[in-house]
PDB file of N, CA and C in Angstrom:
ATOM      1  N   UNK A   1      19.649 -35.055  12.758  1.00  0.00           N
ATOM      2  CA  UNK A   1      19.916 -33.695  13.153  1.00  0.00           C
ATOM      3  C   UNK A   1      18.683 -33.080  13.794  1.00  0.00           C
ATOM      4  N   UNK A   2      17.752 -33.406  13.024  1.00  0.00           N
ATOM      5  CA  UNK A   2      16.222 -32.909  13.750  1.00  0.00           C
ATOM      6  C   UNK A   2      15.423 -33.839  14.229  1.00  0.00           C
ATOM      7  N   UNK A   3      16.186 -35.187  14.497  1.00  0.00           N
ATOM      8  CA  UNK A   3      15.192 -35.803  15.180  1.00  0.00           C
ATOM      9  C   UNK A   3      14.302 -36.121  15.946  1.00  0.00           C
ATOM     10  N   UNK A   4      14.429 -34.702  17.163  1.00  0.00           N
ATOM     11  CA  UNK A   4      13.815 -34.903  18.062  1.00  0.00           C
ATOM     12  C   UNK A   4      13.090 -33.813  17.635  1.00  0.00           C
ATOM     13  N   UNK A   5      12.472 -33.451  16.819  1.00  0.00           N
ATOM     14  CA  UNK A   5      11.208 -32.492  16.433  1.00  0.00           C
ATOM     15  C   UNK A   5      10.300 -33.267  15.497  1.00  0.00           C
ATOM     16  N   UNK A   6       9.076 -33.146  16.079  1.00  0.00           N
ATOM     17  CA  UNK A   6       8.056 -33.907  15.626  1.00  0.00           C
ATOM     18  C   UNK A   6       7.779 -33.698  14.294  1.00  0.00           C
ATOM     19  N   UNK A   7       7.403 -34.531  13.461  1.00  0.00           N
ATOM     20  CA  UNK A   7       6.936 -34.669  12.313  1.00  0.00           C
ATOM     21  C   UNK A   7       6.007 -33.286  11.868  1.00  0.00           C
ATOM     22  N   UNK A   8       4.906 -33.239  12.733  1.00  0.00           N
ATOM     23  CA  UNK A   8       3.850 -32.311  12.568  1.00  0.00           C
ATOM     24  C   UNK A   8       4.490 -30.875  12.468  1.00  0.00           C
ATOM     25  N   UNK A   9       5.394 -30.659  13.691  1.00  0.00           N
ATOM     26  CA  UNK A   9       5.980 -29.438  13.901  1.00  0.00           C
ATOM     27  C   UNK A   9       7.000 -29.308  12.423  1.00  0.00           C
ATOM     28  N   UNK A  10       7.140 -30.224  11.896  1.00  0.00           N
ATOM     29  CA  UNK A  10       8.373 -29.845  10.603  1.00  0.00           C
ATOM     30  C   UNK A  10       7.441 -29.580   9.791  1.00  0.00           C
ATOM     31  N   UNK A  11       6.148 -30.281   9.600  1.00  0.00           N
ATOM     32  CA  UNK A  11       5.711 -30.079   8.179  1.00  0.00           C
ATOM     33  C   UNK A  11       4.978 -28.520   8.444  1.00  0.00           C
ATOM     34  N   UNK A  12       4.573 -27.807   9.459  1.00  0.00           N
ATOM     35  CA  UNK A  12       3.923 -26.913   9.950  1.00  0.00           C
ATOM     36  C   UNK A  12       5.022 -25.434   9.592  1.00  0.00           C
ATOM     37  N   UNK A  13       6.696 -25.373   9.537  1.00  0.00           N
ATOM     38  CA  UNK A  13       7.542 -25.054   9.574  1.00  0.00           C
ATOM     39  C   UNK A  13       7.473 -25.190   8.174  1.00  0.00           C
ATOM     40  N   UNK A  14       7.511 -25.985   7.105  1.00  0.00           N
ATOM     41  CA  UNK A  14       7.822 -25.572   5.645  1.00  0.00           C
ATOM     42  C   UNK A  14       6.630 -25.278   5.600  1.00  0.00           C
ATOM     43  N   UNK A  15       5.100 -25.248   5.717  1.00  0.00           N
ATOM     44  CA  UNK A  15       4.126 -24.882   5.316  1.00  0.00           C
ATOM     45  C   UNK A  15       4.271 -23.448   5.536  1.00  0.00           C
ATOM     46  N   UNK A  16       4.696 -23.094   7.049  1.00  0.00           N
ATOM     47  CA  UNK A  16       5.236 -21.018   7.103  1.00  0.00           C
ATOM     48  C   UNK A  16       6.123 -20.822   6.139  1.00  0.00           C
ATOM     49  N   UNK A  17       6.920 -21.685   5.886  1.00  0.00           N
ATOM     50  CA  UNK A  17       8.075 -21.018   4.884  1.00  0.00           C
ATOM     51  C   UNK A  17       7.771 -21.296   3.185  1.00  0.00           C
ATOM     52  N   UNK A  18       6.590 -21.847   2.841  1.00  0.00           N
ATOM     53  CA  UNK A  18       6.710 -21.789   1.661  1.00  0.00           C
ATOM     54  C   UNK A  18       5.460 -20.416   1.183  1.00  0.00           C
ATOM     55  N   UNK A  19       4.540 -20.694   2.615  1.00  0.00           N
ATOM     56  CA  UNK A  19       3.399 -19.752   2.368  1.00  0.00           C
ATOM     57  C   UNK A  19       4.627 -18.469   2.025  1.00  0.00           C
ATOM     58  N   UNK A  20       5.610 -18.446   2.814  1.00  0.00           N
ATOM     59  CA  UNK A  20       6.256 -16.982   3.083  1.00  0.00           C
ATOM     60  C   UNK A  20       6.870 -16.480   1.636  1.00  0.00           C
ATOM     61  N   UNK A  21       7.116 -17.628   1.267  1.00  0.00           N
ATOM     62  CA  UNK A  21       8.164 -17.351  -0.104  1.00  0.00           C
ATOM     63  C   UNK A  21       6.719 -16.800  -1.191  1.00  0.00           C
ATOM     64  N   UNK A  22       5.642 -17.439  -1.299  1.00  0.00           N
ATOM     65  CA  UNK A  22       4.942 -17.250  -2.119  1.00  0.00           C
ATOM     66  C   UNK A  22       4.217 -15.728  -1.915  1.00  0.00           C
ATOM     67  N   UNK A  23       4.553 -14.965  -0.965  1.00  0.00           N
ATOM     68  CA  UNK A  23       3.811 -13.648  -0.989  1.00  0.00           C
ATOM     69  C   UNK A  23       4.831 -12.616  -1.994  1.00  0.00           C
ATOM     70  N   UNK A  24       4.013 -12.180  -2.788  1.00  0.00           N
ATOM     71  CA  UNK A  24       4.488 -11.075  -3.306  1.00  0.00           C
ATOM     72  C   UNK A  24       5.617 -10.139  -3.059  1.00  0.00           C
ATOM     73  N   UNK A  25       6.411  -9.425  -3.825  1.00  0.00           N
ATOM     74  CA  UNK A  25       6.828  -8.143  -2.921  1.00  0.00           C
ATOM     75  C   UNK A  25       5.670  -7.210  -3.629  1.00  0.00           C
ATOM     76  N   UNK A  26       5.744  -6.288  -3.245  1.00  0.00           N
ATOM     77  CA  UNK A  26       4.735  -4.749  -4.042  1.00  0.00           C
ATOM     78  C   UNK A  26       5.500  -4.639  -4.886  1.00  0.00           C
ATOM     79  N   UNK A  27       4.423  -4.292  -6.235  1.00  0.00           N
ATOM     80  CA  UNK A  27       4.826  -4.276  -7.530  1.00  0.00           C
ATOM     81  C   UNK A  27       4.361  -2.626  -7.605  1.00  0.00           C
ATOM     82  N   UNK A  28       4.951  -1.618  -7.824  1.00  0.00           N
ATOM     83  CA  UNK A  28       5.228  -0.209  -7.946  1.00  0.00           C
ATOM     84  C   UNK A  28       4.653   0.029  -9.222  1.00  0.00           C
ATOM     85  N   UNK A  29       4.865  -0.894 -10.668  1.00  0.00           N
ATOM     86  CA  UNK A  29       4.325  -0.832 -11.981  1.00  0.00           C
ATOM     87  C   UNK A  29       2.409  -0.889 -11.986  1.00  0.00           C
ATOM     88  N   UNK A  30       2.363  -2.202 -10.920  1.00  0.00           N
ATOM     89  CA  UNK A  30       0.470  -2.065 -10.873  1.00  0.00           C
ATOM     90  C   UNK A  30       0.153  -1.097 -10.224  1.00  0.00           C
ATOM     91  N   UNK A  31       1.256  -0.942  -8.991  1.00  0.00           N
ATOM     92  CA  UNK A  31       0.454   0.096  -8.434  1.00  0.00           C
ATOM     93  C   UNK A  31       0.089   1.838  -9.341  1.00  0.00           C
ATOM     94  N   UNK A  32       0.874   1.777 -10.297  1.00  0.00           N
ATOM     95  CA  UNK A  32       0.823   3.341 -11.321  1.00  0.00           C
ATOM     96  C   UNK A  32      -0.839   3.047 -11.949  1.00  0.00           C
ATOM     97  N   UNK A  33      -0.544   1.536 -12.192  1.00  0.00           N
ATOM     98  CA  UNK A  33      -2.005   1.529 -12.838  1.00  0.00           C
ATOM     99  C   UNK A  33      -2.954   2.044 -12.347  1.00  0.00           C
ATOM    100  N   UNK A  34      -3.367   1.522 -10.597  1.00  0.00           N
ATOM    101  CA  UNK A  34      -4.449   1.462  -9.545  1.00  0.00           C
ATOM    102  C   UNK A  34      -4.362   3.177  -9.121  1.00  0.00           C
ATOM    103  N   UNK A  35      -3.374   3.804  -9.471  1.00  0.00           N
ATOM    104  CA  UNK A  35      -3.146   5.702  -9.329  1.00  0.00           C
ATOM    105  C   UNK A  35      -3.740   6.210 -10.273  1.00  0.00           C
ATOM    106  N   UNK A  36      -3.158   5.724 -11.482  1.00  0.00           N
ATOM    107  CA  UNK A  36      -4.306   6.216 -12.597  1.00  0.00           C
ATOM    108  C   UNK A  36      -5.728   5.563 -12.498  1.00  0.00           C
ATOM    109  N   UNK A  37      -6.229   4.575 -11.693  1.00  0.00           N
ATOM    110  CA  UNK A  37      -7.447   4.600 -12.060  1.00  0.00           C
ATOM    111  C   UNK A  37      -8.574   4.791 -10.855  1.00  0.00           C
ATOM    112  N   UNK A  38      -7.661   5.428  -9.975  1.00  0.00           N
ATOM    113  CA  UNK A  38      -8.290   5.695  -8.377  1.00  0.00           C
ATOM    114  C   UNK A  38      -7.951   6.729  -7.818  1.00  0.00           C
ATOM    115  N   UNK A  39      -6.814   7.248  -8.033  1.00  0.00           N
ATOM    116  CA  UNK A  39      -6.320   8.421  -7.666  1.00  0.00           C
ATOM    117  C   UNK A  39      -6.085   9.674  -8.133  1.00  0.00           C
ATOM    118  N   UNK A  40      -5.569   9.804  -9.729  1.00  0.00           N
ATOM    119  CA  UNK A  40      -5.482  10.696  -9.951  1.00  0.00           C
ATOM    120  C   UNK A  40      -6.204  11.629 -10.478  1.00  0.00           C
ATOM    121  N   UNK A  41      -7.403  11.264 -10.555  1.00  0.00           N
ATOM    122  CA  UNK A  41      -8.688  12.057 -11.068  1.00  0.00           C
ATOM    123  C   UNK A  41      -8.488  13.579  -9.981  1.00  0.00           C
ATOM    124  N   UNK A  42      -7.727  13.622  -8.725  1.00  0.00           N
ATOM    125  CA  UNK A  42      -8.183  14.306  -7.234  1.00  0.00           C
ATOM    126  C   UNK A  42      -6.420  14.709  -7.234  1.00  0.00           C
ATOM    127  N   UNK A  43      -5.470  13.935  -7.613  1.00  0.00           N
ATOM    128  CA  UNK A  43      -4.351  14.039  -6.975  1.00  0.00           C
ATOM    129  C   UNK A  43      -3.324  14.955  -8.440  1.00  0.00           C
ATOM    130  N   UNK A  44      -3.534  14.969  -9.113  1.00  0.00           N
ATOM    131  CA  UNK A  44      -2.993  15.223 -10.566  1.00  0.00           C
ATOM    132  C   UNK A  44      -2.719  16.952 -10.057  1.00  0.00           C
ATOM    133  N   UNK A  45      -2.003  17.220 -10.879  1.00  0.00           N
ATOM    134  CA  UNK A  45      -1.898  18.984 -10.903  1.00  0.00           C
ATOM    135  C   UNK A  45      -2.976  19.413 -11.843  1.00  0.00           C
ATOM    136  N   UNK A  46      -3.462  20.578 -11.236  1.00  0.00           N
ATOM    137  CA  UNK A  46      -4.725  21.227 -12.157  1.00  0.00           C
ATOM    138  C   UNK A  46      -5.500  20.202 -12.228  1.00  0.00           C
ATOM    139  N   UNK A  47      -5.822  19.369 -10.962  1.00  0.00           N
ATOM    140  CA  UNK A  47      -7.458  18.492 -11.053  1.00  0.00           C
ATOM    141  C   UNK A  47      -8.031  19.233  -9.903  1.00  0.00           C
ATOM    142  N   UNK A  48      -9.673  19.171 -10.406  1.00  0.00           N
ATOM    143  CA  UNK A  48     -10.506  19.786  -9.764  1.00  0.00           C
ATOM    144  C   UNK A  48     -11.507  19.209  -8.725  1.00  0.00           C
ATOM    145  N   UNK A  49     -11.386  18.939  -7.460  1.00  0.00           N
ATOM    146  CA  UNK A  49     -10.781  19.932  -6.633  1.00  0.00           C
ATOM    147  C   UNK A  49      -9.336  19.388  -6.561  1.00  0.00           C
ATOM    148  N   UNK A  50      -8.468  19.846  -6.258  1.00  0.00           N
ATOM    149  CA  UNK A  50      -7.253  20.004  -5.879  1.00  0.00           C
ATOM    150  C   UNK A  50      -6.619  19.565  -4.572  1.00  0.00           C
ATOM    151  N   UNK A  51      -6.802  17.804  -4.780  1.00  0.00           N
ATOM    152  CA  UNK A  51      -6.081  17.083  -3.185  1.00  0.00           C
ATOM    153  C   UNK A  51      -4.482  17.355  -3.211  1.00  0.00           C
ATOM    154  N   UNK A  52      -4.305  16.853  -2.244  1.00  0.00           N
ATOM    155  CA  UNK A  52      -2.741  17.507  -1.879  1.00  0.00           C
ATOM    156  C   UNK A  52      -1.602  16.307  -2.724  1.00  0.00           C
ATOM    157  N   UNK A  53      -0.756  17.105  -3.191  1.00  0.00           N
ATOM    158  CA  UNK A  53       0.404  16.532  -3.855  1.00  0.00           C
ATOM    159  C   UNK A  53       1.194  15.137  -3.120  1.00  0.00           C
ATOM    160  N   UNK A  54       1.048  14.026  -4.122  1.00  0.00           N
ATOM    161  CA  UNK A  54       1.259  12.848  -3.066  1.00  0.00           C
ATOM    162  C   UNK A  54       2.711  12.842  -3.289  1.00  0.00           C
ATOM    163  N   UNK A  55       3.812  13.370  -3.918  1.00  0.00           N
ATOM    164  CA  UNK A  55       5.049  13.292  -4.855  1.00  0.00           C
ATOM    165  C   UNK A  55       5.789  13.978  -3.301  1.00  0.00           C
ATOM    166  N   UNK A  56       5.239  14.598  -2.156  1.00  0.00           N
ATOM    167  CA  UNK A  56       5.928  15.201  -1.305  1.00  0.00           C
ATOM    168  C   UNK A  56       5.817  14.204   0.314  1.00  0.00           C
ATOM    169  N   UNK A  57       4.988  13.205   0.525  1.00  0.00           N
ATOM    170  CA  UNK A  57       5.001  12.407   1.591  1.00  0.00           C
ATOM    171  C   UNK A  57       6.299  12.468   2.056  1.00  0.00           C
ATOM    172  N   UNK A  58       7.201  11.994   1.422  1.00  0.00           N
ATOM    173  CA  UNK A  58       8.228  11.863   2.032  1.00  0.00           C
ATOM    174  C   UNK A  58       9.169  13.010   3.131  1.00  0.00           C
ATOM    175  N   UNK A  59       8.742  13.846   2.117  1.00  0.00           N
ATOM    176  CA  UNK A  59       9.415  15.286   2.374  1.00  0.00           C
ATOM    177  C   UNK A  59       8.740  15.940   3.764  1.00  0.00           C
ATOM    178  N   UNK A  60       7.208  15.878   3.785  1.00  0.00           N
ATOM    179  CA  UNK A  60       6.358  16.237   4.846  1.00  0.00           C
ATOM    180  C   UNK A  60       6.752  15.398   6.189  1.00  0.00           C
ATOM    181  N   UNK A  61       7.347  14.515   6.241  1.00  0.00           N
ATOM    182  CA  UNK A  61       8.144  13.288   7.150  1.00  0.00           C
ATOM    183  C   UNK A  61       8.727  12.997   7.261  1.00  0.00           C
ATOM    184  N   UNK A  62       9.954  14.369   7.301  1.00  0.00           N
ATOM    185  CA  UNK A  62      11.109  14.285   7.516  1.00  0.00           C
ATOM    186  C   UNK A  62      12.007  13.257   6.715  1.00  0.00           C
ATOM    187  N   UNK A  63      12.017  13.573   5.324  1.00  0.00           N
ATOM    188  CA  UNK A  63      12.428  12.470   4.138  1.00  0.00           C
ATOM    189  C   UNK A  63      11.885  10.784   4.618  1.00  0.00           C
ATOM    190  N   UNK A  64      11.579  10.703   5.424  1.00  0.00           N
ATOM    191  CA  UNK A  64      11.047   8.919   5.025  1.00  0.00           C
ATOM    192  C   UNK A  64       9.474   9.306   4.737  1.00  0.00           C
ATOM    193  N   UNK A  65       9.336   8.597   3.760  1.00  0.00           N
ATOM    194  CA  UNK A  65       7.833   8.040   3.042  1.00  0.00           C
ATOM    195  C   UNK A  65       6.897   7.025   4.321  1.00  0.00           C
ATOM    196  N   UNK A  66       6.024   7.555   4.475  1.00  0.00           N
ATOM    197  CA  UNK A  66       4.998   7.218   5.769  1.00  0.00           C
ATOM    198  C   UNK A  66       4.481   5.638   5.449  1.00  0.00           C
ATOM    199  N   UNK A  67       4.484   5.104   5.130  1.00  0.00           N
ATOM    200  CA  UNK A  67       4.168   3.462   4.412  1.00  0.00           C
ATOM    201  C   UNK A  67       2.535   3.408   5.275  1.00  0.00           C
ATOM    202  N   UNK A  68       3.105   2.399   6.873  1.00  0.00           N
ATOM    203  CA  UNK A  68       1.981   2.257   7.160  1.00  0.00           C
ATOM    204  C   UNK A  68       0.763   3.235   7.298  1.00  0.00           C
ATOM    205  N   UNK A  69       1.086   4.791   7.596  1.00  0.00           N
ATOM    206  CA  UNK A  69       0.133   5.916   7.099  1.00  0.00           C
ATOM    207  C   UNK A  69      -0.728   5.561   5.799  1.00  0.00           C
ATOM    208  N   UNK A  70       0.123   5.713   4.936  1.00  0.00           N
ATOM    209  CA  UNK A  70      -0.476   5.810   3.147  1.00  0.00           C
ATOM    210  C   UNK A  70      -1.411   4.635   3.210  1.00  0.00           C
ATOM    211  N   UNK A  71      -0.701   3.134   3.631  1.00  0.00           N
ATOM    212  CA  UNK A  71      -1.898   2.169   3.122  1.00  0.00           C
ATOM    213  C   UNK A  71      -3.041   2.127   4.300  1.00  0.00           C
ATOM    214  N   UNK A  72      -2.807   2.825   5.549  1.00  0.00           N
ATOM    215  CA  UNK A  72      -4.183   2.837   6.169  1.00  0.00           C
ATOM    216  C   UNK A  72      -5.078   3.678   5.278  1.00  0.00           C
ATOM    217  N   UNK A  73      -4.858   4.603   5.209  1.00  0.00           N
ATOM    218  CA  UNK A  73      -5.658   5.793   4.270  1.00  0.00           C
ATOM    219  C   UNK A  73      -6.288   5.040   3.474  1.00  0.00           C
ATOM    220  N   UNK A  74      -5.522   4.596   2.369  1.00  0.00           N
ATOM    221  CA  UNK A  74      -5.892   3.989   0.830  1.00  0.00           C
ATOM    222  C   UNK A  74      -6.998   2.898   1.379  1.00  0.00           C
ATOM    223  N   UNK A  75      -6.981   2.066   2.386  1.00  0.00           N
ATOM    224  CA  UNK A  75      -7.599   1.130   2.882  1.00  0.00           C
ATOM    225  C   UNK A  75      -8.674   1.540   3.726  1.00  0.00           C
ATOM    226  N   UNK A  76      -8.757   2.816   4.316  1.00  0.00           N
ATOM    227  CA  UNK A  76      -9.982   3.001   4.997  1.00  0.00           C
ATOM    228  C   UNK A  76      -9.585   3.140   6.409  1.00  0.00           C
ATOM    229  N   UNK A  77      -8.386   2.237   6.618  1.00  0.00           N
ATOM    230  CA  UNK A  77      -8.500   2.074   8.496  1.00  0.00           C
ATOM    231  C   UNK A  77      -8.431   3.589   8.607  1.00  0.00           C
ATOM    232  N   UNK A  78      -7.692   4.820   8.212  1.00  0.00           N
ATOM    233  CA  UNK A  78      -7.206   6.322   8.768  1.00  0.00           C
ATOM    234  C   UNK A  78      -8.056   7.391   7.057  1.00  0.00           C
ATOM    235  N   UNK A  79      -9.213   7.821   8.301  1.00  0.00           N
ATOM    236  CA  UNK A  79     -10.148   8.502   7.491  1.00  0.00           C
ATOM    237  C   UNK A  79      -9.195   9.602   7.175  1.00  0.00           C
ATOM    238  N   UNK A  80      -9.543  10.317   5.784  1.00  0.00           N
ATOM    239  CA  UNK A  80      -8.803  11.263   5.500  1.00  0.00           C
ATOM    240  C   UNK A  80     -10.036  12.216   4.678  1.00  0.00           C
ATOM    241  N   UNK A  81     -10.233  13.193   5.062  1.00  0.00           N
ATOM    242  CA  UNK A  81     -11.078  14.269   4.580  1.00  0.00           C
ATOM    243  C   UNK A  81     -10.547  15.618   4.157  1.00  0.00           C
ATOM    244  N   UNK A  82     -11.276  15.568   2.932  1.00  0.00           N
ATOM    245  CA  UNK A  82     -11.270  16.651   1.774  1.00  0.00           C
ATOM    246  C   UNK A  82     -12.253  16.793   1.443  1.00  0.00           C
ATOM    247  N   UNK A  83     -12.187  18.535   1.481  1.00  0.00           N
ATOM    248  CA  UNK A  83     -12.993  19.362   1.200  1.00  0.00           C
ATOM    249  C   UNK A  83     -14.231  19.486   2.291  1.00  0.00           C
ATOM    250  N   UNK A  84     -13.870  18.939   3.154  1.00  0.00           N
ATOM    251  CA  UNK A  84     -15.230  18.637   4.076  1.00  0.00           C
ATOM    252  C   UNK A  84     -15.939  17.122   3.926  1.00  0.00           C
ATOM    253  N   UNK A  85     -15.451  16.508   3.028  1.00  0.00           N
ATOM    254  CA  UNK A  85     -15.666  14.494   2.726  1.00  0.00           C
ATOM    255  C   UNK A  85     -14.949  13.943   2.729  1.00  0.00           C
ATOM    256  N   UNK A  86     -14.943  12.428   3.126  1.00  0.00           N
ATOM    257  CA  UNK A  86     -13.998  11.458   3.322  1.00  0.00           C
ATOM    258  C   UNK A  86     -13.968  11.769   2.085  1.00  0.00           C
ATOM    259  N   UNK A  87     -12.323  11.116   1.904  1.00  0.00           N
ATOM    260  CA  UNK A  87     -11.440  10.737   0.935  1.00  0.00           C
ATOM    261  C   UNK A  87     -12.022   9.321   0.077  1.00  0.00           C
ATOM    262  N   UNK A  88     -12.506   8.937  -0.659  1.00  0.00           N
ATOM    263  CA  UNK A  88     -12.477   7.370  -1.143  1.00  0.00           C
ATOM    264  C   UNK A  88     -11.813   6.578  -1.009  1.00  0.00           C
ATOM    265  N   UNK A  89     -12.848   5.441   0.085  1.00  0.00           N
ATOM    266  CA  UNK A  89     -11.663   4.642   0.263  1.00  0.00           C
ATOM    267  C   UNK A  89     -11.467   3.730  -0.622  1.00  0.00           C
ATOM    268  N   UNK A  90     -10.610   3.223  -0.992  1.00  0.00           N
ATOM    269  CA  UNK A  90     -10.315   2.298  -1.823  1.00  0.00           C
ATOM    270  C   UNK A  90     -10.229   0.647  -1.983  1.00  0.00           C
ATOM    271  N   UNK A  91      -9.884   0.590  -0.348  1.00  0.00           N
ATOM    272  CA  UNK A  91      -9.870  -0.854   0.263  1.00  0.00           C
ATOM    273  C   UNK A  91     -11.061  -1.781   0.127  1.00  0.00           C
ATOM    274  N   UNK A  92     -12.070  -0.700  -0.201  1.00  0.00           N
ATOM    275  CA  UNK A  92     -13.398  -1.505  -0.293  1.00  0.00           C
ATOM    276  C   UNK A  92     -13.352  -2.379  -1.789  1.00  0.00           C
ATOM    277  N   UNK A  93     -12.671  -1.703  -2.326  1.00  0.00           N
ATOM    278  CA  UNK A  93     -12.277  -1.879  -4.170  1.00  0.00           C
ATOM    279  C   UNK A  93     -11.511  -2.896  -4.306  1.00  0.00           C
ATOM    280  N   UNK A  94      -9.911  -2.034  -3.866  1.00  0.00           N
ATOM    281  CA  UNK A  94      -8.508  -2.757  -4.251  1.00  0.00           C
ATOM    282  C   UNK A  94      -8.526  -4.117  -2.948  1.00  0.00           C
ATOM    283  N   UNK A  95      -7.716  -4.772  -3.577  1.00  0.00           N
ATOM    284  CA  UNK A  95      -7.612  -6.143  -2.618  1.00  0.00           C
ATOM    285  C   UNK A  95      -5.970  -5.636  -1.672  1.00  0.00           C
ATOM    286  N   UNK A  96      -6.133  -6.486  -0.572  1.00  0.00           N
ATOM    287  CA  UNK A  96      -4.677  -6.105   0.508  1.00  0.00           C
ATOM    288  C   UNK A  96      -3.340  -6.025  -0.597  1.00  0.00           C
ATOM    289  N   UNK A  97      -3.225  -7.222  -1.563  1.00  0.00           N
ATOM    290  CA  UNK A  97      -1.833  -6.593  -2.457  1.00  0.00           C
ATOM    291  C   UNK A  97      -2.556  -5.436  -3.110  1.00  0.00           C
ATOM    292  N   UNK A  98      -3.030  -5.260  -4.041  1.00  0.00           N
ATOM    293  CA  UNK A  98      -3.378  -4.100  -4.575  1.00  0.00           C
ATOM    294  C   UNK A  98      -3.387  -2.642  -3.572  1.00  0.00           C
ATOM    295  N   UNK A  99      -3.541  -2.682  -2.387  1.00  0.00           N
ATOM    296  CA  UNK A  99      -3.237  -1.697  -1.647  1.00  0.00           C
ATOM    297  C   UNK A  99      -1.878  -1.288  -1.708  1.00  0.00           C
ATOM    298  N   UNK A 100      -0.933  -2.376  -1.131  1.00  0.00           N
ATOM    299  CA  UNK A 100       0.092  -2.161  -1.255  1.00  0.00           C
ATOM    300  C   UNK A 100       1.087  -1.753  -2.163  1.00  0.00           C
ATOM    301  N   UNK A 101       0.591  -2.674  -3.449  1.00  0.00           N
ATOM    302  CA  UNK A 101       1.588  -2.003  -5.024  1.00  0.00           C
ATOM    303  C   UNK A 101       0.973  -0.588  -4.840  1.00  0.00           C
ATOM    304  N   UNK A 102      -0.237  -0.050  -4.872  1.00  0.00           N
ATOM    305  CA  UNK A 102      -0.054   1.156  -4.614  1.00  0.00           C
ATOM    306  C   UNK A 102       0.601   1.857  -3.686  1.00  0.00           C
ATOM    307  N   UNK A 103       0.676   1.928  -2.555  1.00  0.00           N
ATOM    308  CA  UNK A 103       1.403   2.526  -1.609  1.00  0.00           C
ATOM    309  C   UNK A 103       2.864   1.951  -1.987  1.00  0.00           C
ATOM    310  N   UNK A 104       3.082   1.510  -2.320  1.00  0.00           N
ATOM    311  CA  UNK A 104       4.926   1.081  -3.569  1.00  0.00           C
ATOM    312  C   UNK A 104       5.131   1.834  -4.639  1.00  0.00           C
ATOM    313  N   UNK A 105       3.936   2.436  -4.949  1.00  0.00           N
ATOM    314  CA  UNK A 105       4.434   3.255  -6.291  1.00  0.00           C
ATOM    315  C   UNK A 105       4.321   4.486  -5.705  1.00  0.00           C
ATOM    316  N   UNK A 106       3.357   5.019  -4.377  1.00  0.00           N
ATOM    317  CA  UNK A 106       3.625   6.616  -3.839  1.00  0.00           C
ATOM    318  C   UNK A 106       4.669   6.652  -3.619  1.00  0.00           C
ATOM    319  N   UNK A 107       5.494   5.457  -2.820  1.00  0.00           N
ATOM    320  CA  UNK A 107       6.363   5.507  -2.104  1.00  0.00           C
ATOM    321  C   UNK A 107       7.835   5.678  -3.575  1.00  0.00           C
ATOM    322  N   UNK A 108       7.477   5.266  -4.978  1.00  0.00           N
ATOM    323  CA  UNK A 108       8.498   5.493  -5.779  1.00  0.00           C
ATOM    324  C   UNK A 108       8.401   6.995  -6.510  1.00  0.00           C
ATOM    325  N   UNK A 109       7.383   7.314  -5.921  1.00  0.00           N
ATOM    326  CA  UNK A 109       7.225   8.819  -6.957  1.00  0.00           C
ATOM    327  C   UNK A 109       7.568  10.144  -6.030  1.00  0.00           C
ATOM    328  N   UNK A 110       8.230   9.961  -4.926  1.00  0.00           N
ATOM    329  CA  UNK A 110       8.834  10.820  -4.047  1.00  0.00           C
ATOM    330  C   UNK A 110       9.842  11.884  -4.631  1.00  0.00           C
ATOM    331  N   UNK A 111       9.610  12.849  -4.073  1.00  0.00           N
ATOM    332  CA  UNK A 111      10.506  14.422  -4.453  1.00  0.00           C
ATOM    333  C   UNK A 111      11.405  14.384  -3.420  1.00  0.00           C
TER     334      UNK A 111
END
């Protein structure tokens, strides 16, 4: 059936498809963790200073939740300043999944 596709080219083809199967989806549960231990010191109600409510992304964007926005931010690529200072970036910290379960759990805590 596939005979006329080279050996190399097949094994190159399950090597994409197994790498593919083995990636994660975003886990929304770590990401609560990586909120409580990066974010909400700034993002909480009645924290001092007082960053903007992340529970409304969605709402500010016309009900869809901004994805690639949130994890540039969290990651550094899209500076975000408060109070007159960058925001902390986090990317320097959290690893590329760890970005993402977070930006999976903003994206579950939507109003």
């Amino acid at each position: 059936m596939l005979s006329h596709v080279k050996p190399a080219a097949m094994a190159l083809v399950a090597l994409l498809g197994l790498t593919a199967c083995q990636q994660q989806a975003p886990d929304a549960g770590a990401g609560a963790m990586f909120y409580r231990a990066t974010c909400a010191t700034c993002h909480e109600p009645g924290s001092r200073p007082q960053a903007p409510d992340l529970t409304g992304l969605a709402a500010m964007n016309g009900g869809r939740f901004p994805m690639a926005r949130v994890t540039r931010i969290i990651d550094g690529r899209s500076e975000m300043r408060a109070h007159g200072s960058p925001m902390p970036v986090w990317g320097a910290i959290l690893t590329g999944p760890e970005v993402r379960d977070l930006a999976a759990y903003l994206a579950s805590i939507q109003q």
